[in-house]
C-alpha atoms as a PDB file:
ATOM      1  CA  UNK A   1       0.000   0.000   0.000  1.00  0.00           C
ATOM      2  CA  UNK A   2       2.861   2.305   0.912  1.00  0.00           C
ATOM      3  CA  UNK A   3       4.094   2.093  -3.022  1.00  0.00           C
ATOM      4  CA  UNK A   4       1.208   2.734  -4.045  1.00  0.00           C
ATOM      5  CA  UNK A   5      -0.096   6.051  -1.538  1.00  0.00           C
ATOM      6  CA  UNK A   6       3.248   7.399  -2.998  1.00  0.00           C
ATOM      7  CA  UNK A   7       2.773   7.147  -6.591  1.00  0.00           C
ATOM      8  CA  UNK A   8      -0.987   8.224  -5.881  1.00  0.00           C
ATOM      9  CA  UNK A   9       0.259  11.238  -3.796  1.00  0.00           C
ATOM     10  CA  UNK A  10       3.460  11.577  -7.353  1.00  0.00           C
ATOM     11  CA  UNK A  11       0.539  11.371 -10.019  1.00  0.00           C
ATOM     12  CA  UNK A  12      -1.868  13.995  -8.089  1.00  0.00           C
ATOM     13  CA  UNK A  13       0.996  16.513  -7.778  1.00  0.00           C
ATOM     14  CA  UNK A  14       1.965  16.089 -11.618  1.00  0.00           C
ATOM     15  CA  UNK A  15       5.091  14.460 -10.522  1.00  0.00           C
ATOM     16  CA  UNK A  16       7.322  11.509 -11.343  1.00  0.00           C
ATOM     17  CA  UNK A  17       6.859   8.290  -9.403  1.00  0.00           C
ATOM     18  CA  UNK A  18       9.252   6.797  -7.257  1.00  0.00           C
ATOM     19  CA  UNK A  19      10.501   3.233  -9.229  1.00  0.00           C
ATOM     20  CA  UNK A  20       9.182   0.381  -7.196  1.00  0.00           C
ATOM     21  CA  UNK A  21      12.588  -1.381  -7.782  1.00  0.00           C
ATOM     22  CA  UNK A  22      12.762  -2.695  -4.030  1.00  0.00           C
ATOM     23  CA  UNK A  23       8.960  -4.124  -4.348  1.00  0.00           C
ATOM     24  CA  UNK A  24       9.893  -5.729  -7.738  1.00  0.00           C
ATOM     25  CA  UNK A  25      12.522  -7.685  -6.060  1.00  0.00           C
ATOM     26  CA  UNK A  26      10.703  -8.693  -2.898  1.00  0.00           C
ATOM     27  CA  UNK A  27       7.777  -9.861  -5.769  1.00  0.00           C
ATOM     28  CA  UNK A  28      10.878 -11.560  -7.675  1.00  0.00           C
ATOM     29  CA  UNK A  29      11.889 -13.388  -4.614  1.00  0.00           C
ATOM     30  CA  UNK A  30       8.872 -14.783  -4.199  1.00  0.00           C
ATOM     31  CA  UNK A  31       8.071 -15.791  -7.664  1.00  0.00           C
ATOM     32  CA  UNK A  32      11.425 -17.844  -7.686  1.00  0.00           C
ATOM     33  CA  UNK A  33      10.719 -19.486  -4.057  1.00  0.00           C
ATOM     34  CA  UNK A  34       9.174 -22.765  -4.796  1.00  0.00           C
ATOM     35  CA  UNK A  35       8.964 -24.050  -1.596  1.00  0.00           C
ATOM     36  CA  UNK A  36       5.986 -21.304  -1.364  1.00  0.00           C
ATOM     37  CA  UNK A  37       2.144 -23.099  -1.919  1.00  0.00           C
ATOM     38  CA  UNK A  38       1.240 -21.469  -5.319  1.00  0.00           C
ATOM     39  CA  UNK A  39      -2.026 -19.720  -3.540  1.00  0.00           C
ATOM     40  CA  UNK A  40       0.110 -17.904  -1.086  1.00  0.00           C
ATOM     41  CA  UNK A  41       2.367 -16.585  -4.091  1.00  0.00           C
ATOM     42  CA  UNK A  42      -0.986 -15.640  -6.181  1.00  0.00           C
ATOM     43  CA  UNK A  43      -2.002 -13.674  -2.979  1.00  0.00           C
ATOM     44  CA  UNK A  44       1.195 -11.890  -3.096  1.00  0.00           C
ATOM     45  CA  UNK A  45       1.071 -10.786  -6.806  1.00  0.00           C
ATOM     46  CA  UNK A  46      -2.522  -9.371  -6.557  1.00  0.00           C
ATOM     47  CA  UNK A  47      -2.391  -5.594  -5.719  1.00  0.00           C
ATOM     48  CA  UNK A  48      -4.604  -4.247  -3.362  1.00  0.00           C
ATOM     49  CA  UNK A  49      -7.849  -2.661  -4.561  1.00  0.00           C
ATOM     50  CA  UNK A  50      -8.521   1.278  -5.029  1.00  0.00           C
ATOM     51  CA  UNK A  51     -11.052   0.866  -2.377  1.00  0.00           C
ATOM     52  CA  UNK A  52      -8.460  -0.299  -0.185  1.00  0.00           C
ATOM     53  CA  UNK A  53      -5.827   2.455  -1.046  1.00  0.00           C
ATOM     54  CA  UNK A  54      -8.448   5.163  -0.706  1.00  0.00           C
ATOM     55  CA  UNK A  55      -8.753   3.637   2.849  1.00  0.00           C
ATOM     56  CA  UNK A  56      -5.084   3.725   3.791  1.00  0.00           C
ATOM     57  CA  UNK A  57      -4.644   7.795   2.034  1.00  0.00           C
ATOM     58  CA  UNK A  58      -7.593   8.734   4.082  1.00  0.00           C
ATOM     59  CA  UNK A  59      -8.470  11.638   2.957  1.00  0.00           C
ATOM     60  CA  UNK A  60      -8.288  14.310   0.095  1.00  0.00           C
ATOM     61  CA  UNK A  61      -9.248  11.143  -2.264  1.00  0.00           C
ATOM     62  CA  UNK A  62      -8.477  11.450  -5.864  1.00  0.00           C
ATOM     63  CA  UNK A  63      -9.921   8.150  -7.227  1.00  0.00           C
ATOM     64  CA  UNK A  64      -8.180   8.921 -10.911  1.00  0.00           C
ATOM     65  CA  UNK A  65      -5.035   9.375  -9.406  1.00  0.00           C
ATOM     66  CA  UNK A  66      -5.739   6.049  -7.504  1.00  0.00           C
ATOM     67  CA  UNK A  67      -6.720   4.106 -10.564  1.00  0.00           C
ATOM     68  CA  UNK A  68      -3.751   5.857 -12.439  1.00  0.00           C
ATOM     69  CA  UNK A  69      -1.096   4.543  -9.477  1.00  0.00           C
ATOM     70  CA  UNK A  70      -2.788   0.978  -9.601  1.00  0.00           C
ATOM     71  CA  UNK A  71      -2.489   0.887 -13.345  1.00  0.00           C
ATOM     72  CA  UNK A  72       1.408   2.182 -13.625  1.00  0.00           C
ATOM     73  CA  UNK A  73       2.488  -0.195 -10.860  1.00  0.00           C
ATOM     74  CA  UNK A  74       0.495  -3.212 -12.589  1.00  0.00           C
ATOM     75  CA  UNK A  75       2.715  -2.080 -16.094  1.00  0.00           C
ATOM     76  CA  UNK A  76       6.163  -1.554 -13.952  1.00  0.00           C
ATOM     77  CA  UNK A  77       5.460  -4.952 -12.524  1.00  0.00           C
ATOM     78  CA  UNK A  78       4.494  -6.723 -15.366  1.00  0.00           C
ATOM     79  CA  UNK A  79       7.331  -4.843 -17.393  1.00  0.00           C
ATOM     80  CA  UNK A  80      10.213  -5.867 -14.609  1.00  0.00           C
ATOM     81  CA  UNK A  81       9.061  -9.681 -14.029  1.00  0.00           C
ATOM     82  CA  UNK A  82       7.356 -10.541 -17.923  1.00  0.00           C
ATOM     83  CA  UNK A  83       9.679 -13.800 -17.950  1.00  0.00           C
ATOM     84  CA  UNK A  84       9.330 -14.976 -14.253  1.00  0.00           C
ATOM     85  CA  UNK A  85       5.651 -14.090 -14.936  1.00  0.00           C
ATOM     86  CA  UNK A  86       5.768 -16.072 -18.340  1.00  0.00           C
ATOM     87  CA  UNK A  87       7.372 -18.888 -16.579  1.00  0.00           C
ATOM     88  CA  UNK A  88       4.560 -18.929 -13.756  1.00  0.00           C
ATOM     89  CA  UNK A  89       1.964 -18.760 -16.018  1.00  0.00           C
ATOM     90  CA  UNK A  90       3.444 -22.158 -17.945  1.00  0.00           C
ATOM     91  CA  UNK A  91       4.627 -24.218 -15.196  1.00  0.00           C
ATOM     92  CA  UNK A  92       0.813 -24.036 -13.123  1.00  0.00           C
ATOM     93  CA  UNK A  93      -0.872 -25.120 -16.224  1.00  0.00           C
ATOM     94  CA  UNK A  94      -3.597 -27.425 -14.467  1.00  0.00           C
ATOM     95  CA  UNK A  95      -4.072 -30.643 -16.983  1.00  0.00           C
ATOM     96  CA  UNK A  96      -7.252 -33.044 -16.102  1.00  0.00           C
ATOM     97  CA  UNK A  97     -10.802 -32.114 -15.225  1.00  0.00           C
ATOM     98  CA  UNK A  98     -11.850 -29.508 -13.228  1.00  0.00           C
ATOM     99  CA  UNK A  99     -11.129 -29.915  -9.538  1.00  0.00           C
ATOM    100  CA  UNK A 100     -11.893 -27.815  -6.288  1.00  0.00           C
ATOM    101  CA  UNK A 101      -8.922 -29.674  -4.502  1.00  0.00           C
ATOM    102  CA  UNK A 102      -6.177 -27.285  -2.678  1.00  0.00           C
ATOM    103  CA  UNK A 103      -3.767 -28.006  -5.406  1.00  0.00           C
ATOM    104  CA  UNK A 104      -5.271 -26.976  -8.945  1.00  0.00           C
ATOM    105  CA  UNK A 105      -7.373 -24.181  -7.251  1.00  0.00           C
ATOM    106  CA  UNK A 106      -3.919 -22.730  -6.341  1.00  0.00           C
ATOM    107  CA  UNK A 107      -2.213 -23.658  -8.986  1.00  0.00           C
ATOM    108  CA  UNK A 108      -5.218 -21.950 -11.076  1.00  0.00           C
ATOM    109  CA  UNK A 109      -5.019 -18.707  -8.770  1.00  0.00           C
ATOM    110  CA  UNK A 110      -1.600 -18.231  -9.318  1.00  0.00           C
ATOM    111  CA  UNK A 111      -1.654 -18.888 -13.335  1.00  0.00           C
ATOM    112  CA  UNK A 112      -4.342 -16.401 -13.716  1.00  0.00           C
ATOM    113  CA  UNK A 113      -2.946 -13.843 -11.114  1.00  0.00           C
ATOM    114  CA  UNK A 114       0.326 -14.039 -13.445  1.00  0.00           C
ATOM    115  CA  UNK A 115      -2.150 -13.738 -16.350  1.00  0.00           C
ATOM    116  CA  UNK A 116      -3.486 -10.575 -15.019  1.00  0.00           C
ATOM    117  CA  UNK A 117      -0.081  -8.560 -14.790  1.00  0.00           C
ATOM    118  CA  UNK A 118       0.896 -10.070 -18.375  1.00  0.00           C
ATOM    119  CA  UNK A 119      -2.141  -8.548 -19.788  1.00  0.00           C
ATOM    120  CA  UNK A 120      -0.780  -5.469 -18.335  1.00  0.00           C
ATOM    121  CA  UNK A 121       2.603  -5.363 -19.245  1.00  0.00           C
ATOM    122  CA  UNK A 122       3.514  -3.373 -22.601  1.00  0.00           C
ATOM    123  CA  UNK A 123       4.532  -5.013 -25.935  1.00  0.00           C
ATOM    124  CA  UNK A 124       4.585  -8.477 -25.454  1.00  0.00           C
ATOM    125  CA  UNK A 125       0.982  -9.751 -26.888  1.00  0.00           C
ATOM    126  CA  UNK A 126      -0.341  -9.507 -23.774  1.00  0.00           C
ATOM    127  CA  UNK A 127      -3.560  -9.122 -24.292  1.00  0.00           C
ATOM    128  CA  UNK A 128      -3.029 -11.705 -27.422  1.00  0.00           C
ATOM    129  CA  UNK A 129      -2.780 -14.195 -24.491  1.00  0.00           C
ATOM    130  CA  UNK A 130      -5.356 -13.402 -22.027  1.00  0.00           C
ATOM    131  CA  UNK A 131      -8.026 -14.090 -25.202  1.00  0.00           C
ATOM    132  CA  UNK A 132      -6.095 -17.203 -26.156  1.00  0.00           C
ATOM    133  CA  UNK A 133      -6.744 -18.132 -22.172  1.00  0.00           C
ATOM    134  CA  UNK A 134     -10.106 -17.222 -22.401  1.00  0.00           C
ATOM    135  CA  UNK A 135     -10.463 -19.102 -25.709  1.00  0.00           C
ATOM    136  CA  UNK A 136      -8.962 -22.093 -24.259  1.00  0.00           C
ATOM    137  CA  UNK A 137     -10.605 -21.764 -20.399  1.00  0.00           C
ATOM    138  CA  UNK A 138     -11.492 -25.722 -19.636  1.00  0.00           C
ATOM    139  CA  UNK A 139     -13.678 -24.275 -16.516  1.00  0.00           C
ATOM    140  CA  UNK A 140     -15.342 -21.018 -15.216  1.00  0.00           C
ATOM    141  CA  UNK A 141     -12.366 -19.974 -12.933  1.00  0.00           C
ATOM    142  CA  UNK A 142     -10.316 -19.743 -16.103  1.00  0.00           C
ATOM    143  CA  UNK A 143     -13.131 -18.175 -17.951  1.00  0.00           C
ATOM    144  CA  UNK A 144     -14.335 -15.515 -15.688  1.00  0.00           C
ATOM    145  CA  UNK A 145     -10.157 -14.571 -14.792  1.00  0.00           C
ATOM    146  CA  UNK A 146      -9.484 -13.693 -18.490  1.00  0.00           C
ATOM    147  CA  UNK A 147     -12.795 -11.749 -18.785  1.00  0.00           C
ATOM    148  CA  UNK A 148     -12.025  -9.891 -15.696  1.00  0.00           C
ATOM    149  CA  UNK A 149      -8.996  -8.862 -17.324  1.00  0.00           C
ATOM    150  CA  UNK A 150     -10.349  -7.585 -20.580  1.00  0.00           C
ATOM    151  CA  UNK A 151     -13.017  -5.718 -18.577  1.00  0.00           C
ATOM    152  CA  UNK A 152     -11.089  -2.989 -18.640  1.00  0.00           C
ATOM    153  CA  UNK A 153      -9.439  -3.100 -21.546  1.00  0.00           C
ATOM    154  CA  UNK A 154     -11.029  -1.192 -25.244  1.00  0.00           C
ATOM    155  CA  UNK A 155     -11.421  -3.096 -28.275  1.00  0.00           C
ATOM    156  CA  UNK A 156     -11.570  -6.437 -30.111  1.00  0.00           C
ATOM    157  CA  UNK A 157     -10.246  -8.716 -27.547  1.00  0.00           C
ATOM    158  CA  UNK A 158     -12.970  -7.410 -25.324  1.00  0.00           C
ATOM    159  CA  UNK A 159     -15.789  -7.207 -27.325  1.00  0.00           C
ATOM    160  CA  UNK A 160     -15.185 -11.041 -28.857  1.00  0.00           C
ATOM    161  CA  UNK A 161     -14.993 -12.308 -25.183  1.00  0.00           C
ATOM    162  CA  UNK A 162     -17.973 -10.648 -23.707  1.00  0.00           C
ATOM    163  CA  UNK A 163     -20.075 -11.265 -26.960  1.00  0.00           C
ATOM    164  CA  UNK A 164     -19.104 -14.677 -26.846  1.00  0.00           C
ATOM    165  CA  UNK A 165     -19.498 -15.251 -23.260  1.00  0.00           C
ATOM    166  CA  UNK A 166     -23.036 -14.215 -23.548  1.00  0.00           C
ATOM    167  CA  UNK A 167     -23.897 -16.237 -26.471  1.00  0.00           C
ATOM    168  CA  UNK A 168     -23.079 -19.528 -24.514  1.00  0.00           C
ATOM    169  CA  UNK A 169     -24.272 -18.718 -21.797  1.00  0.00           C
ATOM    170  CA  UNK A 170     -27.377 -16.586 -22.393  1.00  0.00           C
ATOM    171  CA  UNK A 171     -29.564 -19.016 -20.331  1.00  0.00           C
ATOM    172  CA  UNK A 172     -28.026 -18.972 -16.984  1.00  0.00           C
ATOM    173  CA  UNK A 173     -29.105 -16.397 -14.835  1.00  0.00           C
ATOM    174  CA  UNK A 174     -26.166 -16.140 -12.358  1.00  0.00           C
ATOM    175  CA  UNK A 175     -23.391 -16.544 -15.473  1.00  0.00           C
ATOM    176  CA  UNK A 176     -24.906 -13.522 -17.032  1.00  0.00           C
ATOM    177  CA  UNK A 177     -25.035 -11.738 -13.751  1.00  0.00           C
ATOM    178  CA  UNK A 178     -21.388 -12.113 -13.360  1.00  0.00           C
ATOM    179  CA  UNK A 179     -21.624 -10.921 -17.165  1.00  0.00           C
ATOM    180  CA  UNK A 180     -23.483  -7.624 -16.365  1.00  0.00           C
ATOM    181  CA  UNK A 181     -20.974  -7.341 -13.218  1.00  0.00           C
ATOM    182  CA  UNK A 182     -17.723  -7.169 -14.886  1.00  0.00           C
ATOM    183  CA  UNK A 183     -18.938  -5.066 -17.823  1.00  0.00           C
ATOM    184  CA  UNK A 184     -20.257  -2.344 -14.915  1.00  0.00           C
ATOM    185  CA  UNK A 185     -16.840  -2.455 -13.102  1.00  0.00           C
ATOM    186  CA  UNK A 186     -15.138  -1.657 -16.200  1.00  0.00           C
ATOM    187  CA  UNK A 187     -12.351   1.616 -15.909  1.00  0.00           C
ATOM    188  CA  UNK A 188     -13.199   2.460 -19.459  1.00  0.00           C
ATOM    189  CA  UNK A 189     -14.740   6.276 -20.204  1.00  0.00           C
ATOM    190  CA  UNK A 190     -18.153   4.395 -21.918  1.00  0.00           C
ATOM    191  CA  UNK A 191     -18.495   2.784 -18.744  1.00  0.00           C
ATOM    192  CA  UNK A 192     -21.315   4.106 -17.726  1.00  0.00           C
ATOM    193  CA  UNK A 193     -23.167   4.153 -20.618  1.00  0.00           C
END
């Protein structure tokens, strides 16, 4: 949170960030400790929300600035890490039928938290992949990650998902709930149209 009051407090005042090289290692670290349960290290790359860095600035709230800090840190992350990312995102590749067990729900939440800063990071297909995952999703975890990602993202990738999400799934109530629910959430200036 402290990385990211700063950089809100930087973009507000029209002024540079501070590089978040020290958090970049400490993520780094953690990424390359394999004795960690792949949960734990999914819970570790997910940044906290702008509700919850609104919370710890306190007051004077700029929720642009906020959503501008959350966004640059995502891209330095993203940008610093792609290949440890890259590697995560390969090695918890979850083969088999869906399961709820401790091991491929981990394994899942830490392949799509990599996904997430991937589809952040700048000039590497990025978003190229989070549709492929979405294309590919054997189960509704996988399905509902990618889409969350391309939420907030304009353009083709976006469209294709949500259009397609709602064409299979048109019928079910709760699914298209969840549909209506990321498409409200989305950070894009339509939005609220």
């Amino acid at each position: 949170l402290h990385v990211l009051s700063c950089a809100t407090a930087a973009i507000r005042d029209d002024k540079p960030c501070e590089e978040p090289s020290a958090f970049v290692r400490s993520l780094s670290d953690t990424l390359g400790d394999r004795s960690l349960e792949p949960a734990y290290v999914a819970e570790t790359l997910k940044l906290p929300s702008e509700s919850d860095i609104a919370r710890e600035i306190g007051k004077n709230i700029d929720p642009d600035a906020i959503h501008a800090a959350r966004e640059w840190l995502k891209n330095r992350i993203a940008d610093a890490l792609h290949y440890e990312l890259d590697s995560i995102y390969t090695a918890n590749t979850v083969d088999g039928p869906y399961s709820p067990e401790a091991e491929p729900a981990g394994k899942r939440s830490l392949r799509n938290a990599a996904l997430a800063l991937l589809g952040a990071a700048t000039g590497n297909n990025g978003l190229e992949r989070v549709r492929e995952h979405y294309e590919n999703a054997g189960n509704m975890t996988d399905a509902i990650a990618a889409l969350s990602i391309l939420t907030h993202v304009a353009g083709n990738e976006r469209e294709d998902a949500f259009e397609d999400f709602r064409g299979k799934w048109k019928d079910d109530h709760l699914l298209m709930d969840k549909w209506f629910a990321l498409q409200a959430t989305a950070s894009l200036p339509d939005s609220p149209e």
